[in-house]
Protein backbone atom coordinates (compact mmCIF):
# COMPACT_ATOMS: atom_id res chain seq x y z
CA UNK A 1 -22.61 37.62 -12.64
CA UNK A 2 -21.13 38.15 -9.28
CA UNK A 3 -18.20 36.28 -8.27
CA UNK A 4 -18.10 33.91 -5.31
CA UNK A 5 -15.58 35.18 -2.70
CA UNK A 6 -13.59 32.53 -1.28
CA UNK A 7 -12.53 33.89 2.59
CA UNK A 8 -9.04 31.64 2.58
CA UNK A 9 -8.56 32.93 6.02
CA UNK A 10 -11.57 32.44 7.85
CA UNK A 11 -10.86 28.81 6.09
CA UNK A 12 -7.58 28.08 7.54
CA UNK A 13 -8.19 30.16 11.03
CA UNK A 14 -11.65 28.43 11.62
CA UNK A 15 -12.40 25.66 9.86
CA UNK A 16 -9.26 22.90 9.26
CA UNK A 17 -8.31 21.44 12.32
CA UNK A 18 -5.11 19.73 13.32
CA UNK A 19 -5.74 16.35 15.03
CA UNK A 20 -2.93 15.24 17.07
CA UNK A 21 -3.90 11.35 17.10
CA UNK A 22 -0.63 10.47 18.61
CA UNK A 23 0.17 12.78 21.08
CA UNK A 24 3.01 14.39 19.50
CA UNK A 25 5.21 16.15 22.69
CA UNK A 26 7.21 18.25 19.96
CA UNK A 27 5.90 21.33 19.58
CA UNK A 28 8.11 22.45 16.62
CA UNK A 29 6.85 19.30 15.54
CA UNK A 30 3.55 20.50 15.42
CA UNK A 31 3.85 24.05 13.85
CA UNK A 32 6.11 22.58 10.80
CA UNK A 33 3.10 20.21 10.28
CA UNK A 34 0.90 23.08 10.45
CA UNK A 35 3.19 25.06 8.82
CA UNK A 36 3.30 22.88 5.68
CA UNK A 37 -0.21 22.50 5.20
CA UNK A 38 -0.81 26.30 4.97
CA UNK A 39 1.58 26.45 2.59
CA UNK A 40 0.71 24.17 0.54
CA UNK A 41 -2.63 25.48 0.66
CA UNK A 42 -1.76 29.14 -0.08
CA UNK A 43 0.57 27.55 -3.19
CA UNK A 44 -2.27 25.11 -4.81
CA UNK A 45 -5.21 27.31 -3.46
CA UNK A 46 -5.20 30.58 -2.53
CA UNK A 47 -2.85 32.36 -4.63
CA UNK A 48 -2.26 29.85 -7.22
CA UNK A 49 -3.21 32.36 -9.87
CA UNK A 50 -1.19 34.90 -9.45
CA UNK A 51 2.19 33.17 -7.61
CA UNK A 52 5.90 34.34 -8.64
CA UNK A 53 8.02 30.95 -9.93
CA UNK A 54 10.39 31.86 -7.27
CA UNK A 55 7.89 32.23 -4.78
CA UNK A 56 6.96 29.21 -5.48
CA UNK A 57 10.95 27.71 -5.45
CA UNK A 58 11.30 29.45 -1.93
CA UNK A 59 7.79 27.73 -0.11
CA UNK A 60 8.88 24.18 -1.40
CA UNK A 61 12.40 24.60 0.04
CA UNK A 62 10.79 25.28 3.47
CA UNK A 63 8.72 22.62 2.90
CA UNK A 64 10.79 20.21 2.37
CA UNK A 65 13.25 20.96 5.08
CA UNK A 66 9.92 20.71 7.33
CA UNK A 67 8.80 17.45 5.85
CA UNK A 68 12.84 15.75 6.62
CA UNK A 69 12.09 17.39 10.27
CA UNK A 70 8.68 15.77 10.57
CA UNK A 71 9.66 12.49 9.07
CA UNK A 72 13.32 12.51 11.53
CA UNK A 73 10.71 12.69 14.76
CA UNK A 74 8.77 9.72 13.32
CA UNK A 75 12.09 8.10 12.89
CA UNK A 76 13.43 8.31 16.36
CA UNK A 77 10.14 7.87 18.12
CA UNK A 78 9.35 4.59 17.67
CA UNK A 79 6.33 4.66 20.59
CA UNK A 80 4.30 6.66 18.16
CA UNK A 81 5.13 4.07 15.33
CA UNK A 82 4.50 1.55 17.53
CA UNK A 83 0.92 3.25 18.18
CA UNK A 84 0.52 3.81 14.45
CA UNK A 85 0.89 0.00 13.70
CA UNK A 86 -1.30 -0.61 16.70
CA UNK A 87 -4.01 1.12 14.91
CA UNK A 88 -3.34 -0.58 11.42
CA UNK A 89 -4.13 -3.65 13.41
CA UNK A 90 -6.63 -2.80 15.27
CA UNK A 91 -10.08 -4.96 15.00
CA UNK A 92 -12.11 -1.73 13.81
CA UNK A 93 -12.31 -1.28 10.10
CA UNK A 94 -12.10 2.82 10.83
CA UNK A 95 -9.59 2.48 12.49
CA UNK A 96 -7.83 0.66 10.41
CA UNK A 97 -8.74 2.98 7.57
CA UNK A 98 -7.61 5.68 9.56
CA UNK A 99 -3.80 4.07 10.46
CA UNK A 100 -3.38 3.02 7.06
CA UNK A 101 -3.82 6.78 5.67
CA UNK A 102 -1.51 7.82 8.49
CA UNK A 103 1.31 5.72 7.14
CA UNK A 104 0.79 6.76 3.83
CA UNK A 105 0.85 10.46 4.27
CA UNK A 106 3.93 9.67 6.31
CA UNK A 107 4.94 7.79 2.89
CA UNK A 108 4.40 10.63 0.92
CA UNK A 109 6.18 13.26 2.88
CA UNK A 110 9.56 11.20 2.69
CA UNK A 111 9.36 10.56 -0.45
CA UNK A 112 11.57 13.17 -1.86
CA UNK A 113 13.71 12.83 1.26
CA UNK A 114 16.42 10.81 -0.44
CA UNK A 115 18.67 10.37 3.27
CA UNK A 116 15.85 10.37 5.43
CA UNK A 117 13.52 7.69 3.69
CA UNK A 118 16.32 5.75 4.14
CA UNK A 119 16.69 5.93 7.94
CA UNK A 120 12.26 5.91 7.95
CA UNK A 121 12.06 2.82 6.29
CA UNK A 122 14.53 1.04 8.31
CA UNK A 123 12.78 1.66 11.40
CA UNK A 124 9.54 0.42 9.82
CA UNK A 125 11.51 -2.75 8.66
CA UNK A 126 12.65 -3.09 12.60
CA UNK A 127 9.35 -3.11 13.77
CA UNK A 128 8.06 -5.31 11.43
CA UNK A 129 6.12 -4.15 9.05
CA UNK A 130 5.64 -6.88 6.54
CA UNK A 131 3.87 -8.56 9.20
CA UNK A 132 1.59 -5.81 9.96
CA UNK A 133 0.96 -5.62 6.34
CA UNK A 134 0.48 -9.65 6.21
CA UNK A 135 -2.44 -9.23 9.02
CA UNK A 136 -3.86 -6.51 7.66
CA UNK A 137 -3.99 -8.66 3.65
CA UNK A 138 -5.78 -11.34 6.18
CA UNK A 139 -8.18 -8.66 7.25
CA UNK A 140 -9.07 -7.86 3.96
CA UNK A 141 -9.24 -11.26 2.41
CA UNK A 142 -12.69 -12.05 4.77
CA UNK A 143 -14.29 -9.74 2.27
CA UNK A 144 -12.87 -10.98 -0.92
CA UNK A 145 -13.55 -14.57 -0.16
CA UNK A 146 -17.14 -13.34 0.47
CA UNK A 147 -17.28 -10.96 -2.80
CA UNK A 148 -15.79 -14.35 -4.80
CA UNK A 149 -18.25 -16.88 -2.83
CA UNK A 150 -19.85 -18.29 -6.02
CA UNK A 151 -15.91 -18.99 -7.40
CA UNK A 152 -16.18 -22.43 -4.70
CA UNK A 153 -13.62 -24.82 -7.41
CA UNK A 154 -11.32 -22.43 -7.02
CA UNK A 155 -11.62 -20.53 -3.72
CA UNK A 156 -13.62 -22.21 -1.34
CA UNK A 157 -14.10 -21.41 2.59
CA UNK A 158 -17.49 -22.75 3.64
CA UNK A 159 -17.11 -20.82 7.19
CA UNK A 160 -17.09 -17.76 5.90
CA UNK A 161 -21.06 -16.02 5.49
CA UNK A 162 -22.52 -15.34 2.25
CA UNK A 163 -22.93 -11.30 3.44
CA UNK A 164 -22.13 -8.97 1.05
CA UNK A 165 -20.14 -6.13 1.84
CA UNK A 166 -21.55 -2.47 1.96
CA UNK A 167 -20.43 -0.39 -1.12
CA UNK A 168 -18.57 2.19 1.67
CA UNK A 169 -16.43 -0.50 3.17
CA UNK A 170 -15.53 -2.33 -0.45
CA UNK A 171 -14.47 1.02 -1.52
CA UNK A 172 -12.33 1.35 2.00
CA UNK A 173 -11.01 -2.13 1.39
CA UNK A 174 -9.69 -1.30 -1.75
CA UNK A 175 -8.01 1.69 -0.85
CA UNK A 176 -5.97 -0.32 1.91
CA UNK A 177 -5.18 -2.61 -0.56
CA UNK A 178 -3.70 -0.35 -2.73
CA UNK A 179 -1.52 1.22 0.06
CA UNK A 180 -0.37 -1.93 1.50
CA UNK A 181 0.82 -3.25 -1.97
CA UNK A 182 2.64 0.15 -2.13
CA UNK A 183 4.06 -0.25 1.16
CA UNK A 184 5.80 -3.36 0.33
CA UNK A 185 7.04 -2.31 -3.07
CA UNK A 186 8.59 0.70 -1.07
CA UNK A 187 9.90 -1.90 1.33
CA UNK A 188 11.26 -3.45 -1.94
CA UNK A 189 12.94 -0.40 -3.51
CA UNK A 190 14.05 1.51 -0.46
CA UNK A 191 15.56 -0.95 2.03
CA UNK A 192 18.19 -2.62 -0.26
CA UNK A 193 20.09 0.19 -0.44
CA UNK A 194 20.30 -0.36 4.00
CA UNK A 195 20.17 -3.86 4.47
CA UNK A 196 23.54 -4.82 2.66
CA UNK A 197 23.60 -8.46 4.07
CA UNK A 198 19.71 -9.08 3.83
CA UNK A 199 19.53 -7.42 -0.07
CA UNK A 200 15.68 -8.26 0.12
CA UNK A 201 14.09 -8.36 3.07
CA UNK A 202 10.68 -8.84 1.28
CA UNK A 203 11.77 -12.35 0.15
CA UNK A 204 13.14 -13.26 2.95
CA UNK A 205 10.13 -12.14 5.33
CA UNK A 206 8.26 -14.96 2.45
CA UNK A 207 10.58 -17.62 3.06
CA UNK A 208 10.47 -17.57 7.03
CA UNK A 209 9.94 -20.57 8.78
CA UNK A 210 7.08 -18.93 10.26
CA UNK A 211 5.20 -18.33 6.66
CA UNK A 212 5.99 -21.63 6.09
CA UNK A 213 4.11 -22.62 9.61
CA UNK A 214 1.00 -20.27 8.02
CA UNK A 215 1.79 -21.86 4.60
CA UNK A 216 3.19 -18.98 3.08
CA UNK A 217 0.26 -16.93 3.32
CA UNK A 218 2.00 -13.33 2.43
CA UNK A 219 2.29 -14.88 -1.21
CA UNK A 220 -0.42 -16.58 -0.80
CA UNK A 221 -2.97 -13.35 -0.49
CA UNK A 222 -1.04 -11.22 -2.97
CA UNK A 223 -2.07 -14.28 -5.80
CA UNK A 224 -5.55 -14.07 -4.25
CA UNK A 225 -5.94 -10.08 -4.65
CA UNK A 226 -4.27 -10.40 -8.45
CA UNK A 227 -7.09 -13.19 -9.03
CA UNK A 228 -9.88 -12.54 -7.07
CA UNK A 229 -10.10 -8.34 -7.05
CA UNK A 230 -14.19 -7.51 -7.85
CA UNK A 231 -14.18 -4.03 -9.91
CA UNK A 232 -16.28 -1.90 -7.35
CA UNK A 233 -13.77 1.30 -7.70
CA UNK A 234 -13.34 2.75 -11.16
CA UNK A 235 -11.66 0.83 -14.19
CA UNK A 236 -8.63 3.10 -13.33
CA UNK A 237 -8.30 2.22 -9.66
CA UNK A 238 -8.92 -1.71 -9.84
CA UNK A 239 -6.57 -1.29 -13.13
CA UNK A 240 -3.93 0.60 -11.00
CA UNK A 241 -3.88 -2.45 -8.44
CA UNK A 242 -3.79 -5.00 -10.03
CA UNK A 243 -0.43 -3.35 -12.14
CA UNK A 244 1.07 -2.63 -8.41
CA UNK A 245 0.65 -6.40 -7.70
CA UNK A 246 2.01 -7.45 -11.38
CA UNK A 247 5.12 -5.18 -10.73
CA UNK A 248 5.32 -6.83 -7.04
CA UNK A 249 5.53 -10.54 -8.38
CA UNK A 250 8.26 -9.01 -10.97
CA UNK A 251 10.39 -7.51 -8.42
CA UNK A 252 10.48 -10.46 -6.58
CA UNK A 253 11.10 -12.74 -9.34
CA UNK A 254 14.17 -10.17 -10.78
CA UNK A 255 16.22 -9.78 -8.20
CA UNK A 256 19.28 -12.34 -8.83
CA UNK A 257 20.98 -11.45 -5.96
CA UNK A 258 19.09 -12.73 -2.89
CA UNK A 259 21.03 -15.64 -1.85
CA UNK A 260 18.10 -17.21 -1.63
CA UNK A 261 16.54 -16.88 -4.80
CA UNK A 262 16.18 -20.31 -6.17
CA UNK A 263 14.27 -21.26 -2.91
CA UNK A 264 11.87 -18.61 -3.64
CA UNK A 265 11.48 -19.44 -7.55
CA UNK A 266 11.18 -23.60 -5.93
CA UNK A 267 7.93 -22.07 -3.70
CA UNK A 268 6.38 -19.98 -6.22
CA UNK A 269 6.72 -22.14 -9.28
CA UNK A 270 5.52 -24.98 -7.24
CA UNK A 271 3.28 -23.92 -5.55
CA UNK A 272 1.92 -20.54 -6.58
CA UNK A 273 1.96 -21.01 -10.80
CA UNK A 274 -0.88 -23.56 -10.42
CA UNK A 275 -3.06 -21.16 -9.09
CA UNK A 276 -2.68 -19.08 -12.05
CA UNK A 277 -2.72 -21.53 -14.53
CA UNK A 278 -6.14 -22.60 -12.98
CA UNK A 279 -7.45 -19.26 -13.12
CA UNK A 280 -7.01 -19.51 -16.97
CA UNK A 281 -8.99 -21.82 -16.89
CA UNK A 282 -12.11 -20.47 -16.30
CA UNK A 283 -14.89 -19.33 -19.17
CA UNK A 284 -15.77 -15.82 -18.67
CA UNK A 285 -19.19 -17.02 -20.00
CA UNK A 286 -19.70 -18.66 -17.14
CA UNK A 287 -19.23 -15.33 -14.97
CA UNK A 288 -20.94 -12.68 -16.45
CA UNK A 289 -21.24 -10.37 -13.64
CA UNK A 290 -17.27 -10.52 -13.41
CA UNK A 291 -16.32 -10.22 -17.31
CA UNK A 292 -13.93 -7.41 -16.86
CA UNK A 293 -12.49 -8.72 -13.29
CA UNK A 294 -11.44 -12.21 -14.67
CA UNK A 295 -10.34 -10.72 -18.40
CA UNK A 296 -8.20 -7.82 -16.60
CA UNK A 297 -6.48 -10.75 -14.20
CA UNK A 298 -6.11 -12.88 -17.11
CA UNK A 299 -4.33 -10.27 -19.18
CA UNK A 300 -1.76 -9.67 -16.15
CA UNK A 301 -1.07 -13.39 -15.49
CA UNK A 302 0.12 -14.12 -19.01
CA UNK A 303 2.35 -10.98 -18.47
CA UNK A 304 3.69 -12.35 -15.73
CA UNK A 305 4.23 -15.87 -17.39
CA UNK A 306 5.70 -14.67 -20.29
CA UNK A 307 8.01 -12.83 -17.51
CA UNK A 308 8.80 -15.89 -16.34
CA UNK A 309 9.71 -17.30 -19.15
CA UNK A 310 12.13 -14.52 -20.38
CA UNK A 311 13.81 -14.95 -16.90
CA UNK A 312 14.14 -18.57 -16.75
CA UNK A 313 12.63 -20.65 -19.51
């Protein structure tokens, strides 16, 4: 049997293409994002086989020197983050898609940047992005509320049309989910240790007086993607979701030092616990086609009630 020759050069030469979607002006910029990908392609691809240990120790140092470089420019530049949230809003679902994987590359790269996530994530709490995250859980409730149509006692919105969603765009929808629940636990676990007077800037971004104008609707969706989430992805991806949301709700129910906790625990409790309770409620008989949806949510709302109740019963 002849083996298939894989021509790693003519790959990286020819065929991967760098797409500069926002203009970057940098240069250096540029070749340490190029830079990183061959590298990382030569260390999990090429020569994966047959790499030294402290080959491997010297690539991920330049790396990650690279990656604090790359994530600094985003930092200081906020036109092009400014751009990148224009996208995330924009009215065009690829779009959107596209903006959304932007910021989550960007999300990955600073991860292991200690200092620099820091400094990243304060300039995306500057510019607001819980709200673009809000608009974009609005975007993305249109198709739920369709997918849950049939569910009218409990989520009703007799404007919206019965059209079901392709399978493409459910599987895109879910996705963004996913990232935008990530964003905001980020936004969780990151920016307290910057904003020393404003501990949690999620909570307080809940308890604005303009959520309260739009009746709290950040909360609101989260609930609605815990309850309402239709299994089109795998078992592990709906699965890994609805846990992100379930750990959400538990962050913002821990933290004890907010000085505004017990206005949040006032709003949720009443307001928010009915909706679970309700969801309880309902046979799973009487929705066959969404057994596993309504048994999975079920299972993570009593977690988060008997959470509740270890906290403050």
């Amino acid at each position: 049997m002849s083996k298939k020759f894989v021509r790693h050069r003519k790959f990286l030469i020819e065929e991967s293409k760098f797409k500069n979607i926002f203009n970057i002006d940098d240069n250096s910029v540029i070749e340490k994002i190029k830079m990183n990908y061959r590298l990382t392609y030569m260390r999990d691809v090429a020569i994966a086989r047959f790499i030294e240990e402290t080959t491997i120790k010297n690539m991920n140092i330049i790396i990650h020197y690279n990656n604090s470089d790359i994530i600094q420019y985003f930092t200081t530049h906020k036109t092009i983050l400014k751009s990148l949230f224009d996208m995330i809003s924009s009215d065009q679902s690829d779009v959107k898609y596209e903006g959304m994987a932007f910021l989550m590359e960007l999300n990955q790269v600073s991860k292991d940047l200690i200092q620099t996530k820091i400094y990243f994530y304060e300039a995306l709490c500057e510019m607001n992005i819980l709200e673009v995250i809000e608009n974009m859980f609005v975007y993305l409730a249109v198709g739920r509320k369709i997918r849950y149509f049939k569910h009218k006692h409990l989520y009703a919105d007799e404007n919206l049309s019965n059209q079901e969603m392709l399978p493409e765009d459910k599987k895109k929808h879910q996705i963004m989910e996913i990232n935008s629940i990530e964003m905001m636990i980020c936004c969780l676990t990151v920016v307290p240790s910057i904003f020393y007077v404003k501990i949690d800037i999620v909570k307080n971004y809940i308890l604005s007086k303009n959520q309260k104008l739009k009746e709290y609707s950040m909360l609101n969706e989260l609930c609605n993607i815990l309850l309402y989430q239709e299994n089109f992805g795998s078992k592990y991806e709906v699965n890994f979701l609805l846990n992100q949301i379930g750990e959400l709700l538990k962050f913002l129910l821990d933290n004890e030092v907010n000085e505004r906790k017990n206005e949040f625990y006032d709003l949720f409790y009443n307001k928010f616990l009915k909706k679970f309770v309700d969801f309880l409620s309902i046979r799973v008989k009487d929705y066959p086609q969404y057994k596993n949806e309504i048994i999975e949510s079920k299972q993570l709302i009593i977690d988060i009630l008997c959470h509740c109740l270890k906290l403050h019963g």
